[in-house]
Protein backbone atom coordinates (compact mmCIF):
# COMPACT_ATOMS: atom_id res chain seq x y z
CA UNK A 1 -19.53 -12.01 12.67
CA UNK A 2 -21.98 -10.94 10.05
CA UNK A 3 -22.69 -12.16 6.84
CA UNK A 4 -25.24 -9.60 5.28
CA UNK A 5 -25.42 -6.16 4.53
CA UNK A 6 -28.50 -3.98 7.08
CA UNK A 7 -31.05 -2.41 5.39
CA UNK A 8 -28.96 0.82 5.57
CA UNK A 9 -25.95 -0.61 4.04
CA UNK A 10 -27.83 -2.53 1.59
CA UNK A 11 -29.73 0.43 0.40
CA UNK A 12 -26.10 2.10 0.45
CA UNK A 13 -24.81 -0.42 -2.05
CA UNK A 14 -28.01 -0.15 -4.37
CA UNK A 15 -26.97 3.62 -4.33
CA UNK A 16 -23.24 2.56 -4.82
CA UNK A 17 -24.45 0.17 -8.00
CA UNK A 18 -26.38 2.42 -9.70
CA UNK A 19 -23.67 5.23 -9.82
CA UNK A 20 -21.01 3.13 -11.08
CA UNK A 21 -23.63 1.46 -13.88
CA UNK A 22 -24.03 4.99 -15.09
CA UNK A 23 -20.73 6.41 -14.62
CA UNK A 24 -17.80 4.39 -15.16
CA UNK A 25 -16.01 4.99 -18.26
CA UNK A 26 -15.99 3.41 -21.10
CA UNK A 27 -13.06 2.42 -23.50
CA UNK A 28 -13.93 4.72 -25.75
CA UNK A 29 -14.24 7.49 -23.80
CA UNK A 30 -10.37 6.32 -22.10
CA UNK A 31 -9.03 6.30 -25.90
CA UNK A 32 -5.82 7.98 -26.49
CA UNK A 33 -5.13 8.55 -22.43
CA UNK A 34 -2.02 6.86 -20.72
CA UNK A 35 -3.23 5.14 -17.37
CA UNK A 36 -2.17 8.06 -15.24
CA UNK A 37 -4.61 10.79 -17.50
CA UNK A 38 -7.64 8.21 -17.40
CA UNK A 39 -7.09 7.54 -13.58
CA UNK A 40 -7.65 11.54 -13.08
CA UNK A 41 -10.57 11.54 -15.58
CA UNK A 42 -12.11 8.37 -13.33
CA UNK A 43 -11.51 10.31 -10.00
CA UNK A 44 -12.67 13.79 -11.28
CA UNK A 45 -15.94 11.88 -12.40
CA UNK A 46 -16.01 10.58 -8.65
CA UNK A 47 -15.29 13.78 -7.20
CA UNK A 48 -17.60 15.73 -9.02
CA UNK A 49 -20.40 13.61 -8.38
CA UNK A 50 -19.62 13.02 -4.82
CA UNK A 51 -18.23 9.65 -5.10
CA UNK A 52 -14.62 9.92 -4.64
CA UNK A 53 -13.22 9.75 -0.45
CA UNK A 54 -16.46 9.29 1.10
CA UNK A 55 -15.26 8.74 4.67
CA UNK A 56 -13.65 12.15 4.43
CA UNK A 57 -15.56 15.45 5.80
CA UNK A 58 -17.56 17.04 3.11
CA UNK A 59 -15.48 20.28 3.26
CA UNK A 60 -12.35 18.42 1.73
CA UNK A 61 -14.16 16.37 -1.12
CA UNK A 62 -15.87 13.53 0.77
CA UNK A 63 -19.25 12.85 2.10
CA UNK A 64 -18.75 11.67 5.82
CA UNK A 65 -19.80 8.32 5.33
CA UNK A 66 -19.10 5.40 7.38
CA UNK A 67 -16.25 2.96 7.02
CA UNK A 68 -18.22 -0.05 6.34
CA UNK A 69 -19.65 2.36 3.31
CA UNK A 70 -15.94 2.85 2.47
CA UNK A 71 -15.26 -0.62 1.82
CA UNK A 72 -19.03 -1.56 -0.11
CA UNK A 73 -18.26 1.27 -2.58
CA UNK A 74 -14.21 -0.56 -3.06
CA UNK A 75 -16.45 -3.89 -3.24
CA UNK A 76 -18.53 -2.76 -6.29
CA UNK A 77 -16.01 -0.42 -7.78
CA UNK A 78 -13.75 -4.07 -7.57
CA UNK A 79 -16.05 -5.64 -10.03
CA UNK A 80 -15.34 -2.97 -12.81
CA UNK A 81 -11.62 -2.95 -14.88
CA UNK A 82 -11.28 1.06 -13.63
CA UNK A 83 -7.46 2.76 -12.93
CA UNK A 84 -7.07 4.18 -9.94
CA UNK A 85 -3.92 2.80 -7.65
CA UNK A 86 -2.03 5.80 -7.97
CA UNK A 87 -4.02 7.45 -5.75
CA UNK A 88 -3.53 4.93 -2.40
CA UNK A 89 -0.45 6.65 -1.10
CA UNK A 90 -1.56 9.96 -1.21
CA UNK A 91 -5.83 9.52 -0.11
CA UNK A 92 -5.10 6.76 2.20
CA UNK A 93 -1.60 7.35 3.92
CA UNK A 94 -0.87 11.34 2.84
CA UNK A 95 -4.38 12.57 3.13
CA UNK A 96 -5.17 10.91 6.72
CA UNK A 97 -1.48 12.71 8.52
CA UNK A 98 -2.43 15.74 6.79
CA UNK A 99 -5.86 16.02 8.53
CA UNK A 100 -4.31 14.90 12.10
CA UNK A 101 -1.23 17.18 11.98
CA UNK A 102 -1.34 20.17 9.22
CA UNK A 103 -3.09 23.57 9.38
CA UNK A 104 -6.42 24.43 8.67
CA UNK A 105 -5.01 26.40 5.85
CA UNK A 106 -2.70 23.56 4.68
CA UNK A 107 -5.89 20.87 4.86
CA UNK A 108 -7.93 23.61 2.69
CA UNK A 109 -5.03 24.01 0.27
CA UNK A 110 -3.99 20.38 -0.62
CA UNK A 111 -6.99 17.93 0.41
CA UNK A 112 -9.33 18.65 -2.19
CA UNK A 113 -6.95 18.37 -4.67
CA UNK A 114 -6.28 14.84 -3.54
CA UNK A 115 -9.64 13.66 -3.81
CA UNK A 116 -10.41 15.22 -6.90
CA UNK A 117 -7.50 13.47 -8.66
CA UNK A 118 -5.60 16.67 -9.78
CA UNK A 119 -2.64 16.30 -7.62
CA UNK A 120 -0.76 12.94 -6.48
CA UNK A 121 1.41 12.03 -3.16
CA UNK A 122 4.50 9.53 -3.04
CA UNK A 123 5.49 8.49 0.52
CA UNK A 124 9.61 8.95 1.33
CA UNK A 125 10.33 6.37 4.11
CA UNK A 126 12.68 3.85 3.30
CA UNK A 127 16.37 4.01 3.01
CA UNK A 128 19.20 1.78 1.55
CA UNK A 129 20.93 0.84 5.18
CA UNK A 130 17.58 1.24 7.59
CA UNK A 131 16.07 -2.19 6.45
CA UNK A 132 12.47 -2.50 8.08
CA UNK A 133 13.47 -0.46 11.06
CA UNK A 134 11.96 3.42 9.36
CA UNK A 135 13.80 4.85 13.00
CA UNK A 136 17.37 3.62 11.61
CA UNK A 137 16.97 6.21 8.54
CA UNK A 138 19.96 8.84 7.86
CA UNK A 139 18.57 11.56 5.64
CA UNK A 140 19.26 14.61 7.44
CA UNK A 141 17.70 17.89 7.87
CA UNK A 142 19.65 20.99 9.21
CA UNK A 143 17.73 24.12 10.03
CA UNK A 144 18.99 27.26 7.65
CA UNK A 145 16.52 30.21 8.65
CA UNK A 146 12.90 29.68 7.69
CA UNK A 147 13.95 26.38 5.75
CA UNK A 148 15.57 23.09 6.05
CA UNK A 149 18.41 21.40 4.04
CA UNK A 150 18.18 18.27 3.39
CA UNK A 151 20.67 15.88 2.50
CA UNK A 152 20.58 11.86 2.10
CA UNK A 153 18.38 8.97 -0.23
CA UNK A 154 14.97 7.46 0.01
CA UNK A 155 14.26 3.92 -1.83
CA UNK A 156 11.62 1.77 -2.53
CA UNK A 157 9.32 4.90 -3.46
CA UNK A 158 6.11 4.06 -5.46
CA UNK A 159 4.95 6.63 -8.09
CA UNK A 160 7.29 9.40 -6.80
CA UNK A 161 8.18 9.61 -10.51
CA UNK A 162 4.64 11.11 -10.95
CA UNK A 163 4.23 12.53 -7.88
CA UNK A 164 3.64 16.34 -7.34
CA UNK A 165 4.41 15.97 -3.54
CA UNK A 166 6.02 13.87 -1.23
CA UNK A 167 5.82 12.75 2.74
CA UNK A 168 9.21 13.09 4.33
CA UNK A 169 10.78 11.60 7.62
CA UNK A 170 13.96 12.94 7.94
CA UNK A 171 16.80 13.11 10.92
CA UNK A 172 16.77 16.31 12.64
CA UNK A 173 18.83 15.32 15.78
CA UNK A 174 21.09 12.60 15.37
CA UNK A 175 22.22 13.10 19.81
CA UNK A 176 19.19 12.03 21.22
CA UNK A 177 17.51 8.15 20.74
CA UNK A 178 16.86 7.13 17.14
CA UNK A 179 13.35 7.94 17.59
CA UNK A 180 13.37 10.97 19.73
CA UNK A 181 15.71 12.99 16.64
CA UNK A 182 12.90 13.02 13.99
CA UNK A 183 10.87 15.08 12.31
CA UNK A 184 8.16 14.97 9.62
CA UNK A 185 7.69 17.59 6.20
CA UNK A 186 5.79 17.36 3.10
CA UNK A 187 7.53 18.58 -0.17
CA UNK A 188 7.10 19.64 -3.92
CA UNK A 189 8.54 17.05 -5.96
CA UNK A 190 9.95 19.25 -8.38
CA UNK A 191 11.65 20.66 -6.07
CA UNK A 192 15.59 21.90 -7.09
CA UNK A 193 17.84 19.09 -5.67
CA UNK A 194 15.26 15.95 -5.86
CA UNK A 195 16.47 13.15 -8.20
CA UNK A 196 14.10 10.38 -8.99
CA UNK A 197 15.59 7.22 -10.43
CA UNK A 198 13.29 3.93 -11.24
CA UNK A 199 14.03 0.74 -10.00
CA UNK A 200 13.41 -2.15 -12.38
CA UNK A 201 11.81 -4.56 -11.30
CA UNK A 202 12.66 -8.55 -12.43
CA UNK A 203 8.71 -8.21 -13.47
CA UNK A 204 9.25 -5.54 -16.61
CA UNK A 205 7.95 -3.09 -14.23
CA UNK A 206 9.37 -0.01 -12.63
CA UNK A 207 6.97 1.15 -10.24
CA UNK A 208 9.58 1.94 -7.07
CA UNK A 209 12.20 4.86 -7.23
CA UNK A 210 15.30 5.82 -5.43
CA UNK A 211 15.16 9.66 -4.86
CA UNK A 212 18.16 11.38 -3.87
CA UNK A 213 18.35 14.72 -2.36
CA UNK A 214 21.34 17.20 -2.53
CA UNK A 215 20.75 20.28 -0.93
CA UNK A 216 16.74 20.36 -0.74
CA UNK A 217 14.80 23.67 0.78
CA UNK A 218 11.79 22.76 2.67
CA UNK A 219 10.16 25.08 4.13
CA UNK A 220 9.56 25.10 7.97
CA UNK A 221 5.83 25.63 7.40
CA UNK A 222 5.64 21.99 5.46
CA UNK A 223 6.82 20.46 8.79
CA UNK A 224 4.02 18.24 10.48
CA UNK A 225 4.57 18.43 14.33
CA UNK A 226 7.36 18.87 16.29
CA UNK A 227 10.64 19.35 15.66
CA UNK A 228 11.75 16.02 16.90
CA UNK A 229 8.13 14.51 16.67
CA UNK A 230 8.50 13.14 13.54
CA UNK A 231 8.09 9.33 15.06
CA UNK A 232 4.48 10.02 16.19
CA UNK A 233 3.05 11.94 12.91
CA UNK A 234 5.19 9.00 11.01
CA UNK A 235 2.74 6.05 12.99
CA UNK A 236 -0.19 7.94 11.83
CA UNK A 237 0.56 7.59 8.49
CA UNK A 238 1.74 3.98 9.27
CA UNK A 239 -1.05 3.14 10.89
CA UNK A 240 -3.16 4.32 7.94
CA UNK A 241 -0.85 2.67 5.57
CA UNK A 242 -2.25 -1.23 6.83
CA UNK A 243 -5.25 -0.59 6.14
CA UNK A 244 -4.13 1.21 2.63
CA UNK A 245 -2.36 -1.89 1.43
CA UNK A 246 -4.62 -5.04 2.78
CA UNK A 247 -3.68 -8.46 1.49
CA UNK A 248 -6.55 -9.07 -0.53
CA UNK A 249 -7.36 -8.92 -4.38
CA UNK A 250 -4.07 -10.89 -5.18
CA UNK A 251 -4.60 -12.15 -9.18
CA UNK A 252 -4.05 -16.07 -8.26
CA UNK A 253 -5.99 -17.93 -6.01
CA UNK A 254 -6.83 -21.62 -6.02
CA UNK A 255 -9.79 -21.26 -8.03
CA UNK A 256 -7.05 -20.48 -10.92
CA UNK A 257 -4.94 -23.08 -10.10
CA UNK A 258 -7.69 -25.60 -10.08
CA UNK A 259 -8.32 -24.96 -13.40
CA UNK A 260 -5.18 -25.12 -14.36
CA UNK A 261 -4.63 -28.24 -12.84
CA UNK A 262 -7.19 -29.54 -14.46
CA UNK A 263 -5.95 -28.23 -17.99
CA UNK A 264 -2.77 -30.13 -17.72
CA UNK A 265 -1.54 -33.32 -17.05
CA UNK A 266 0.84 -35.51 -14.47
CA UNK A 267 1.71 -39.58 -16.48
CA UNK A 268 -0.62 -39.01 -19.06
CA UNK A 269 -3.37 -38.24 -16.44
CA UNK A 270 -5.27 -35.14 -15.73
CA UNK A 271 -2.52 -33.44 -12.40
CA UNK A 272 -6.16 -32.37 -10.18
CA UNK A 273 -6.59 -36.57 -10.18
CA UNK A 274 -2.57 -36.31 -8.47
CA UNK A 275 -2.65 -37.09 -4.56
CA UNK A 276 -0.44 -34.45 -4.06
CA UNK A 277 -1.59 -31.70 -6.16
CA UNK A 278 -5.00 -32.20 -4.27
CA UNK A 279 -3.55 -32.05 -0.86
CA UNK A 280 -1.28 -28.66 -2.11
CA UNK A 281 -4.85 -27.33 -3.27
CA UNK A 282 -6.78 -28.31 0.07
CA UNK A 283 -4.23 -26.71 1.88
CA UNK A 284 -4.34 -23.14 -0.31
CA UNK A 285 -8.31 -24.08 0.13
CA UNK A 286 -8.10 -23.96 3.81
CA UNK A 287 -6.04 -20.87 4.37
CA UNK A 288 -8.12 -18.88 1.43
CA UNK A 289 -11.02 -19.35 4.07
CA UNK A 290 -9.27 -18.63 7.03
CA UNK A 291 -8.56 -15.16 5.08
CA UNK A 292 -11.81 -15.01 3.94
CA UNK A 293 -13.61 -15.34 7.40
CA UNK A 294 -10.54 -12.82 9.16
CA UNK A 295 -11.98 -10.39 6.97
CA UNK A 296 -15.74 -10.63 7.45
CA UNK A 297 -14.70 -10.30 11.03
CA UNK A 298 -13.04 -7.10 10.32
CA UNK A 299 -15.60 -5.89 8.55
CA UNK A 300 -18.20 -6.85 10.89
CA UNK A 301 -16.45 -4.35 13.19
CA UNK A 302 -16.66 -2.11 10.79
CA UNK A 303 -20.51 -2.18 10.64
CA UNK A 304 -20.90 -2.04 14.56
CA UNK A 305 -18.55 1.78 14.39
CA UNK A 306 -15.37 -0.30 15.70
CA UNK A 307 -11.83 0.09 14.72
CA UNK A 308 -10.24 -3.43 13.27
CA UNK A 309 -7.27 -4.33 15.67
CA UNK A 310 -3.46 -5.24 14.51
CA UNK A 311 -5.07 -8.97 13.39
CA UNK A 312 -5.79 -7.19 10.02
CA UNK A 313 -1.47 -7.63 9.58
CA UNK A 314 -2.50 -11.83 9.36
CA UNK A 315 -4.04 -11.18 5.82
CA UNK A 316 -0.73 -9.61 4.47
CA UNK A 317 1.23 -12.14 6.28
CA UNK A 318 -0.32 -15.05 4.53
CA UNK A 319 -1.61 -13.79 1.91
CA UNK A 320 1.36 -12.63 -0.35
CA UNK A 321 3.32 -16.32 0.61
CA UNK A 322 0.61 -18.11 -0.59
CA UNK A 323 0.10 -16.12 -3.46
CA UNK A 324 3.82 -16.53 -4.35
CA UNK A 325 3.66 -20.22 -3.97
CA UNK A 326 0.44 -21.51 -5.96
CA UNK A 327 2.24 -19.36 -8.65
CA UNK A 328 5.52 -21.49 -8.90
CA UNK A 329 3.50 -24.26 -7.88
CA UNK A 330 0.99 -23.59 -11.26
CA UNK A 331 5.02 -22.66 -13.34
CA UNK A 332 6.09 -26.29 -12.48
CA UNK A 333 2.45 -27.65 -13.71
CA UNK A 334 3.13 -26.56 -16.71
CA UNK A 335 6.66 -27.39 -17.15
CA UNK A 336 8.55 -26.69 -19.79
CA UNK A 337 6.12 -23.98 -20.79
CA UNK A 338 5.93 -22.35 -17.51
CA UNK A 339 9.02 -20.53 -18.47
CA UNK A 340 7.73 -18.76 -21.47
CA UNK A 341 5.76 -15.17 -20.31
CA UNK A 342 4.14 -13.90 -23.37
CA UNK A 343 0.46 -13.10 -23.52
CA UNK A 344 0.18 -14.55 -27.14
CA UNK A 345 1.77 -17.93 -25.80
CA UNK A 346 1.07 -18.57 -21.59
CA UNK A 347 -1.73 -20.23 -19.85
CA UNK A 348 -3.90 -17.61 -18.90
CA UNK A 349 -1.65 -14.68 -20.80
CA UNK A 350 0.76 -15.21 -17.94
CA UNK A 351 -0.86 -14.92 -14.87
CA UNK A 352 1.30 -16.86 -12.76
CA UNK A 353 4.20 -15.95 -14.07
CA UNK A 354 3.11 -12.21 -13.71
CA UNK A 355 2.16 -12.84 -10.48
CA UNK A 356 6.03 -14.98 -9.53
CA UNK A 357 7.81 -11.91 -10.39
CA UNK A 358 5.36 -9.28 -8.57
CA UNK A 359 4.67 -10.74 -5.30
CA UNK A 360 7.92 -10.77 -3.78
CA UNK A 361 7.32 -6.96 -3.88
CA UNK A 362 4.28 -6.94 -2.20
CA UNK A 363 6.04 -9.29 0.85
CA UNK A 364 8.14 -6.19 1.54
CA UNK A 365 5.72 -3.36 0.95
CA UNK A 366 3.84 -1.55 3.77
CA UNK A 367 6.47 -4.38 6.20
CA UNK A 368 7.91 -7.21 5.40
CA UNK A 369 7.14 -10.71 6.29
CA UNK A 370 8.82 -10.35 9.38
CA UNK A 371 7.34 -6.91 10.44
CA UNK A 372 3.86 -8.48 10.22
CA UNK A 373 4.51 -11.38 12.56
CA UNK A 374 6.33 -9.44 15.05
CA UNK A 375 3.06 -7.09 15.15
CA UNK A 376 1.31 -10.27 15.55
CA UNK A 377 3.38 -11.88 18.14
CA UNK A 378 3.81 -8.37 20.17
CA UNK A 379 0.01 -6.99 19.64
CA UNK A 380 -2.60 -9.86 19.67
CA UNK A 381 -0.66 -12.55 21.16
CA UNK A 382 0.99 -10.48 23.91
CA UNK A 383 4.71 -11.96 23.85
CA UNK A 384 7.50 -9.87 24.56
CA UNK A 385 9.44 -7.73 22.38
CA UNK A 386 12.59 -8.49 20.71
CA UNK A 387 15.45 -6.88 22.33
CA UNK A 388 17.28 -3.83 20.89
CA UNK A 389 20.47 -2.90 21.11
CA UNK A 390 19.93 0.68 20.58
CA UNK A 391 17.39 1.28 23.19
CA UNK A 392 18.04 4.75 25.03
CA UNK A 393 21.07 5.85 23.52
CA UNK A 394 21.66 8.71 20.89
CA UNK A 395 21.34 7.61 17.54
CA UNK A 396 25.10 8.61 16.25
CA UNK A 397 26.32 6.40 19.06
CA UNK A 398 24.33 3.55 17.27
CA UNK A 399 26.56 0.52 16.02
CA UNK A 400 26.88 0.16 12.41
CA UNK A 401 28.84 -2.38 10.60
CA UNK A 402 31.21 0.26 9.47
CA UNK A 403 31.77 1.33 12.93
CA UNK A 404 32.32 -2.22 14.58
């Protein structure tokens, strides 16, 4: 493990520092845009300047730098209040399938417009009755000439309700193993028969989106791979999607707390001076470095060309739970007024309680709790797998609870 920047990637992050200083937009200049308009202006500006998807070949937008330079440029671009999420599905799941599996002509048409900003890309995995398990899904695709009909519901979609295309695993073959009958497409979003219908979210938020499709032509040239192949293009795009997500720059950590803690009081005596709120903070101390240090590991590979292994899943895995409980833990501190959430009126204009509502999102995005320790427990510490009921046979002889 290593602590420090080389000369090369310290001179890197000079560069990195000096662009940004110059560049990033003021509020004046963001005046009278909605978030998604001054996320575009930010990653034009990038784009144009040849800051925006460095690790990606120069041809489509990027510069072909390293992945350690990757994550120094999100380490100083971190320390400015910039918008820019919307564009994590589509340059960091979308973008890296599209280069494995599409055609030249296909990479030409639709990568550059994803790093400049001008066009964004929802991901269409999850379904109402699959759970965790994407190989369960139902969405069906029947061939009809040079096109595909498809029929069925996707949920759980982030920004597909300002999307201008979509990723799409759908069931082409539902006689053959649940993995062996899919197939992968990429769609317009405006496409006639695609409903998009928020989600609200117990956080004020609506940021996920059932999207329903009656009758939807896809063309057979927007198919990635194989008919039937759709399982190994979909675990490039997972595979990209870990490293998309990451546990880190979660709002609360015990920093916050600790000053909260100190703010408030347990019998008429300051709660950090409390036996057990110091033992609850040690602990959130303890695992905040073990975090910490997993990272710097990861990113030590990084710097010596290496790929980080499935151990990256830990920081997701603990991450979001702890998150989630130093934020009720700070609610109860506060008491009575922990249950108001109004900027004019909460401790810290409602970060924990912002945080409460918003986490238990993040424990089921990109795999849920579970998903992450199974990868663990299969992938780093070798156990065996969990066994399946529906290994080997065709997927429409599958039981379901309305079957049974």
């Amino acid at each position: 493990m290593d602590f420090y920047d080389t000369p090369e990637e310290a001179t890197f992050r000079e560069e990195a520092k000096a662009f940004l200083k110059a560049n990033v937009p003021s509020q004046e200049e963001l005046a009278g845009m909605d978030y998604i308009e001054a996320a575009k202006f930010w990653q034009k500006r990038k784009f144009d300047n040849g800051w925006a998807t460095i690790r990606w070949p120069k041809e489509f937008g990027g510069r072909e730098a390293s992945a350690i330079e990757q994550v120094i440029l999100g380490q100083e671009e971190g320390k400015y209040d910039v918008p820019g999420g919307i564009f994590q599905i589509g340059q960091g799941m979308a973008a890296p399938t599209l280069m494995t599996w599409a055609t030249k002509e296909q990479q030409q048409q639709y990568l550059p417009k994803l790093s400049s900003g001008e066009e964004i890309w929802c991901q269409l995995f999850s379904e109402p009755a699959g759970g965790s398990d994407l190989a369960a899904l139902r969405t069906k695709a029947e061939k009809d000439g040079d096109d595909w009909i498809v029929n069925g519901q996707k949920i759980w979609t982030s920004g597909a309700h300002y999307s201008d295309f979509g990723i799409l695993v759908v069931r082409t073959d539902p006689e053959v193993p649940k993995h062996q009958g899919l197939s992968y497409f990429f769609l317009d979003m405006k496409s006639p028969g695609v409903e998009i219908k928020p989600i609200k979210q117990m956080s004020g938020g609506a940021n996920f989106n059932e999207v329903y499709f009656t009758d939807v032509r896809i063309p057979d040239a927007q198919r990635l791979g194989a008919v039937g192949q759709g399982w190994q293009v979909a675990l490039t795009t997972l595979m990209n999607e870990r490293a998309a997500i990451g546990g880190g720059g979660l709002a609360v950590g015990v920093e916050s707390v600790m000053k909260l803690a100190q703010k408030v009081t347990i019998d008429d005596k300051p709660a950090i001076e409390d036996k057990q709120v110091r033992a609850k903070l040690a602990d959130w101390h303890v695992q905040e470095a073990g975090l910490k240090y997993t990272s710097y590991r990861s990113l030590s590979a990084l710097s010596r060309g290496e790929i980080p292994g499935p151990e990256n899943s830990i920081g997701k895995l603990v991450g979001a739970p702890k998150t989630q409980d130093m934020a009720s833990f700070a609610i109860d501190l506060m008491e009575a007024s922990g249950a108001i959430w109004d900027p004019e009126f909460s401790e810290d204009i409602g970060l924990f309680q912002g945080a409460f509502m918003s986490i238990p999102g993040l424990r089921i995005a990109g795999g849920t709790d579970e998903i992450m320790a199974n990868i663990i427990a299969e992938r780093v510490l070798g156990l065996p797998q969990e066994p399946r009921m529906d290994k080997g046979i065709p997927f429409s002889k599958v039981p379901t609870s309305a079957k049974s």
